[in-house]
Structures are given as C-alpha cells and as structure tokens.
C-alpha atoms as a PDB file:
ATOM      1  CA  UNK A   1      68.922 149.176 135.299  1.00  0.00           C
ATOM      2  CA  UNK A   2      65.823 148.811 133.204  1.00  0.00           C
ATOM      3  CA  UNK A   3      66.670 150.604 130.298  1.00  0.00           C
ATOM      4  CA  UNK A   4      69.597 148.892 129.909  1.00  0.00           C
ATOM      5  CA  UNK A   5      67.739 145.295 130.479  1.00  0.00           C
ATOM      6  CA  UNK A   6      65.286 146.458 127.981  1.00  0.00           C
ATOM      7  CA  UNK A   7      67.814 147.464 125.279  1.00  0.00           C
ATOM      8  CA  UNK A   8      69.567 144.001 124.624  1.00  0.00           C
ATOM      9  CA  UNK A   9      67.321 143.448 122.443  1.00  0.00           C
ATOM     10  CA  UNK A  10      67.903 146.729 120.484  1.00  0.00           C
ATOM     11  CA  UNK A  11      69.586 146.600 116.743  1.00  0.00           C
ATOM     12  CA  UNK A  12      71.076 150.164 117.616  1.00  0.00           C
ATOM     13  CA  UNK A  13      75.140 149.524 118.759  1.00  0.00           C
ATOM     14  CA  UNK A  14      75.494 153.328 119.044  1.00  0.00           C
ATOM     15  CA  UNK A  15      72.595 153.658 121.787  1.00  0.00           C
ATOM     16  CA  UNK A  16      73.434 150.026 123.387  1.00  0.00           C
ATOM     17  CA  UNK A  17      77.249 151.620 123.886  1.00  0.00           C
ATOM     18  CA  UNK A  18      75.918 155.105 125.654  1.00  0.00           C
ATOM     19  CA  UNK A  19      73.630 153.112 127.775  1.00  0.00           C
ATOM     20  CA  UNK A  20      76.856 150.712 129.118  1.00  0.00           C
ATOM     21  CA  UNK A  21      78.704 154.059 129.294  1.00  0.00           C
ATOM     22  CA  UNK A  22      76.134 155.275 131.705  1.00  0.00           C
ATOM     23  CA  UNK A  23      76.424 151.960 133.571  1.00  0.00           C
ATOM     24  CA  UNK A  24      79.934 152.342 134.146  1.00  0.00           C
ATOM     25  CA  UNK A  25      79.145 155.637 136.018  1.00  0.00           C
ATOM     26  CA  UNK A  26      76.552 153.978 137.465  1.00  0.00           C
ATOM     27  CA  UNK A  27      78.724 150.862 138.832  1.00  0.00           C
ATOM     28  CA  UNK A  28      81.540 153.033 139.625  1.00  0.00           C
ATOM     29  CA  UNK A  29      80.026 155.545 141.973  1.00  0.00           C
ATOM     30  CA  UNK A  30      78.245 152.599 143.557  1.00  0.00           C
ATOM     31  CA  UNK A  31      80.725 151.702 146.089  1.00  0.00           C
ATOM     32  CA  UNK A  32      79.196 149.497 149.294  1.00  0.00           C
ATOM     33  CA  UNK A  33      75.806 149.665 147.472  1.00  0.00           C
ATOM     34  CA  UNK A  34      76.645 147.466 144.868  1.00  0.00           C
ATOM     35  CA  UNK A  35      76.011 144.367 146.790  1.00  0.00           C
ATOM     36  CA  UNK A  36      71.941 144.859 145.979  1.00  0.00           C
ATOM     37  CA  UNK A  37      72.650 145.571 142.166  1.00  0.00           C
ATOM     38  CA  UNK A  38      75.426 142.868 141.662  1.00  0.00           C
ATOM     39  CA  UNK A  39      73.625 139.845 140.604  1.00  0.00           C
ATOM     40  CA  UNK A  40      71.952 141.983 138.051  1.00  0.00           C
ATOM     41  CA  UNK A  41      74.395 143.752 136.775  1.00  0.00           C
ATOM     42  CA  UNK A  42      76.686 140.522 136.433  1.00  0.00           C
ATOM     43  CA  UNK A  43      74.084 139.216 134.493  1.00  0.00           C
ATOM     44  CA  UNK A  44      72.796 141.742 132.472  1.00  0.00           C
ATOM     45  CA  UNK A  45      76.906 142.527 130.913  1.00  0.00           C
ATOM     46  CA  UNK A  46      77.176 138.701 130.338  1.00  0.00           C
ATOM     47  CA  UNK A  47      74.145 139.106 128.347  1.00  0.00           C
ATOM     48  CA  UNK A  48      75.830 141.459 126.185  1.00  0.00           C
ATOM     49  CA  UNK A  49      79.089 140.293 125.940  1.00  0.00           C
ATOM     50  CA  UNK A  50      78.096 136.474 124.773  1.00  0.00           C
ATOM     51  CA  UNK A  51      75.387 138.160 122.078  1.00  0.00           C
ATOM     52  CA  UNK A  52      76.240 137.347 119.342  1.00  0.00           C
ATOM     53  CA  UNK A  53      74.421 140.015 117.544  1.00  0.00           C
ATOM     54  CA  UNK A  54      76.246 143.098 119.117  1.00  0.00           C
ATOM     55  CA  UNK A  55      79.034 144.959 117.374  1.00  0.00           C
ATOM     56  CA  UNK A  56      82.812 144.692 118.952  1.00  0.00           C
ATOM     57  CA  UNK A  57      82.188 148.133 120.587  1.00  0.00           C
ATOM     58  CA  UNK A  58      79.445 146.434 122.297  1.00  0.00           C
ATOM     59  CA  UNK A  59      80.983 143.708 123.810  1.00  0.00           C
ATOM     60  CA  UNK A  60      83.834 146.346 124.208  1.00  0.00           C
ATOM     61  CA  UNK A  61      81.558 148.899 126.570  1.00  0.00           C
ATOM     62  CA  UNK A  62      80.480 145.863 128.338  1.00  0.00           C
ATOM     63  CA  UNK A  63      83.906 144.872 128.954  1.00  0.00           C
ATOM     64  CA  UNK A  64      84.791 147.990 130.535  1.00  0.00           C
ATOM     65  CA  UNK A  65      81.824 148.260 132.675  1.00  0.00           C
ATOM     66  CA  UNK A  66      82.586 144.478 133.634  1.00  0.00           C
ATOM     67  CA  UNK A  67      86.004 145.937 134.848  1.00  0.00           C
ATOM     68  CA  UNK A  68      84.627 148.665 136.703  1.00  0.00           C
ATOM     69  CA  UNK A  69      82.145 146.542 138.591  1.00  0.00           C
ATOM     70  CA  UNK A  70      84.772 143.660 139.375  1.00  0.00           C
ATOM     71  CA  UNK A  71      87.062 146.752 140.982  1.00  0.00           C
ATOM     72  CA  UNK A  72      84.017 148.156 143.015  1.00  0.00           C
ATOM     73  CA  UNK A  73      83.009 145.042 144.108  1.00  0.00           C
ATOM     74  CA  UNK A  74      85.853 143.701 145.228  1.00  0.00           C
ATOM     75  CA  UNK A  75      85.889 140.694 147.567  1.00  0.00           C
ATOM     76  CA  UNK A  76      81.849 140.386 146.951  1.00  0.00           C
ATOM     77  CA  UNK A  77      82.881 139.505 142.847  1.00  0.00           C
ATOM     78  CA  UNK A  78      84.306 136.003 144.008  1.00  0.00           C
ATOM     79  CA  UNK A  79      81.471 133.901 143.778  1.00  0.00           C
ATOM     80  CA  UNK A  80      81.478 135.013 139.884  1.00  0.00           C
ATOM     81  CA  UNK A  81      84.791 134.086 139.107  1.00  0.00           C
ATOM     82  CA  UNK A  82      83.963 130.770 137.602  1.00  0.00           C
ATOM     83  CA  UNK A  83      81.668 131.728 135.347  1.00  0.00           C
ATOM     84  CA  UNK A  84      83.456 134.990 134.451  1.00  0.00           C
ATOM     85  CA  UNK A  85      86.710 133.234 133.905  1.00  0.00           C
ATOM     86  CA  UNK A  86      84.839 130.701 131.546  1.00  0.00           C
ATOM     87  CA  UNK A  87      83.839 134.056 129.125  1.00  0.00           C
ATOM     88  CA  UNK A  88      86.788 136.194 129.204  1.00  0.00           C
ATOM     89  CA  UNK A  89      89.143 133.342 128.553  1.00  0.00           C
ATOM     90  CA  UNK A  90      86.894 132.255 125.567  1.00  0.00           C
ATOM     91  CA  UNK A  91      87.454 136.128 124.638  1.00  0.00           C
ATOM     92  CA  UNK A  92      90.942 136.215 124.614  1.00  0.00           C
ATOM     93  CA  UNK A  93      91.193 132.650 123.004  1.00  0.00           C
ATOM     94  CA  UNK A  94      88.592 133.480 119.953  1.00  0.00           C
ATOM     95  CA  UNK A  95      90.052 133.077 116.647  1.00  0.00           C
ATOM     96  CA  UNK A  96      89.872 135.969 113.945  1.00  0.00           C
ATOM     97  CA  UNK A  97      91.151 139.278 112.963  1.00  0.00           C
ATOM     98  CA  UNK A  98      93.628 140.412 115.774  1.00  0.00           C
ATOM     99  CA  UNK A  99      93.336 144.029 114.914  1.00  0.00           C
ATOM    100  CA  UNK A 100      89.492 143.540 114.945  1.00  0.00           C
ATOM    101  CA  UNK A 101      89.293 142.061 118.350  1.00  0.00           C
ATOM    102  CA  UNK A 102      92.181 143.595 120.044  1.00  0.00           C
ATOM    103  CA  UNK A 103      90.324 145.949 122.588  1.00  0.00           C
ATOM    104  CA  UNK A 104      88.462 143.191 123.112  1.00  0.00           C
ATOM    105  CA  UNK A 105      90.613 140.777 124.290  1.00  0.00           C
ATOM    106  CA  UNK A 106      92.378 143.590 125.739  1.00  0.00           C
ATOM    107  CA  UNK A 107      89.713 144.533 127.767  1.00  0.00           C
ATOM    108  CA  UNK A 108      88.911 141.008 128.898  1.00  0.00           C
ATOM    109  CA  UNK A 109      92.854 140.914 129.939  1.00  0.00           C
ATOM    110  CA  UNK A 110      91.598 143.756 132.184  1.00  0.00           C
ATOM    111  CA  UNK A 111      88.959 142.172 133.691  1.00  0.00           C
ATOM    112  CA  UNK A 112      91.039 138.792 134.846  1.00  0.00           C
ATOM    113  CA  UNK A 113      93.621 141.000 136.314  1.00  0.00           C
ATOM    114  CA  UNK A 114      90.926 142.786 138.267  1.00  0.00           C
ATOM    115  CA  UNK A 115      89.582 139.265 138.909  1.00  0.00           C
ATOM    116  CA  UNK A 116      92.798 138.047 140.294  1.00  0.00           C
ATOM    117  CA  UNK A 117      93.672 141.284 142.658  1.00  0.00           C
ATOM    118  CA  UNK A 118      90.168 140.888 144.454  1.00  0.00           C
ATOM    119  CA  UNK A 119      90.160 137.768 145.201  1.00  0.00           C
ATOM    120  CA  UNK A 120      92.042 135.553 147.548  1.00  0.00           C
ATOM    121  CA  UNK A 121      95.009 132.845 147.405  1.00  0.00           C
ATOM    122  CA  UNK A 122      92.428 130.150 148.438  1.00  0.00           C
ATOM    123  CA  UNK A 123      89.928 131.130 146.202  1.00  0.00           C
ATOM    124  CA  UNK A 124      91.842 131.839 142.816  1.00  0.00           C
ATOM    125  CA  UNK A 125      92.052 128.468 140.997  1.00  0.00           C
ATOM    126  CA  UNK A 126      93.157 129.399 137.796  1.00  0.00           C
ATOM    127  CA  UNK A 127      96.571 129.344 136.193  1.00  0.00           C
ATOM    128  CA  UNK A 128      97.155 132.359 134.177  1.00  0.00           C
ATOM    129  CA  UNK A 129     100.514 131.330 132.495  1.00  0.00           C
ATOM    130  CA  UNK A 130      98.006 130.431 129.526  1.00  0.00           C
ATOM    131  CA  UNK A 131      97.912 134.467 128.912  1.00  0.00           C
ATOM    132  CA  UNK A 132     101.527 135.198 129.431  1.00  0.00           C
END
C-alpha cells in the first residue's frame, strides 16, 4: 500500500499502471480482509483518478482496480457511494475526444453497475436513466 501511496506523485504512467495492476491482485484476493484496507484504498484510487496529471491509462488502471474493490467489498462499499457516484458520473459526463476517453468512461460504467448490485434498494439514491 505504500508504494503505491508514494508513487502518485511519480511522472512515470508506465510504472504508476503496473503498480495499480498489482493492486488489483492485491484487492481481489483480499476477500473479508478488505474491511482494514478499504478506507485507504478508496482513497488512494480517487487520488489517481481525479489527478489531473496522469495519463488515460492511469485513470484507466485505477478504474479497474476501483471495480475490483467495489465487487470484493460488497455491502461494506456503501458508505462510498456518494462520493464515488459524484467522480464516475463526472467521468462519463466529461467532454472531449470519445475515442480518447472511451475505456474510461467505460470503465467508470463498470464501476456504477458494481455500485448498484452491492448495494441495497434503501440505500441506492441515484437515478441511472441519465446513462441509458
């Protein structure tokens, strides 16, 4: 978890993108542990995905490690919904090339369905007709 705190502020995409690989294994081998890495591992992908000085494969890699730890996590990923709705909608609503940010916004699609499967009626407030 260090290494991968320590490297957001790296100017190397290519090392930044193994590193979130690794996390992914990381996250999804985790299973009922991942209630004492959570927090930080919430915050730590944020951190990537809303720098602004990351390359698309970046945010990409953080995307898909995002999805891994919202499917792991389950139930315990509710309390994050708010604030993770707020950044993958902004995703999937940024203007600019599409074929530049499709896996992107792709991958953020990911994430909210995860998002929506693990949580429950009574805690899912948000329409998703904006997406469809």
């Amino acid at each position: 978890m260090r290494v991968v705190k320590d490297l957001q502020s790296s100017k190397h995409d290519t090392t930044v993108q193994k590193t979130l690989f690794a996390l992914n294994e990381f996250v999804g081998n985790l299973d009922y542990d991942i209630k004492l890495y959570l927090d930080d591992v919430i915050t730590l992908l944020m951190g990537y995905i809303n720098a602004t000085h990351f390359s698309r494969d970046v945010k990409y890699w953080a995307l898909v490690s995002l999805s891994s730890t919202i499917g792991v996590a389950q139930k315990r990923i509710i309390q994050y919904t708010d604030g993770l709705m707020t950044t993958l909608t902004a995703i999937i609503n940024a203007q600019g090339s599409i074929a530049e940010l499709q896996n992107v916004k792709g991958q953020a699609l990911m994430c909210i369905g995860k998002l929506a499967a693990s949580c429950t009626k009574e805690h899912w407030k948000h329409d998703l007709n904006e997406f469809t």
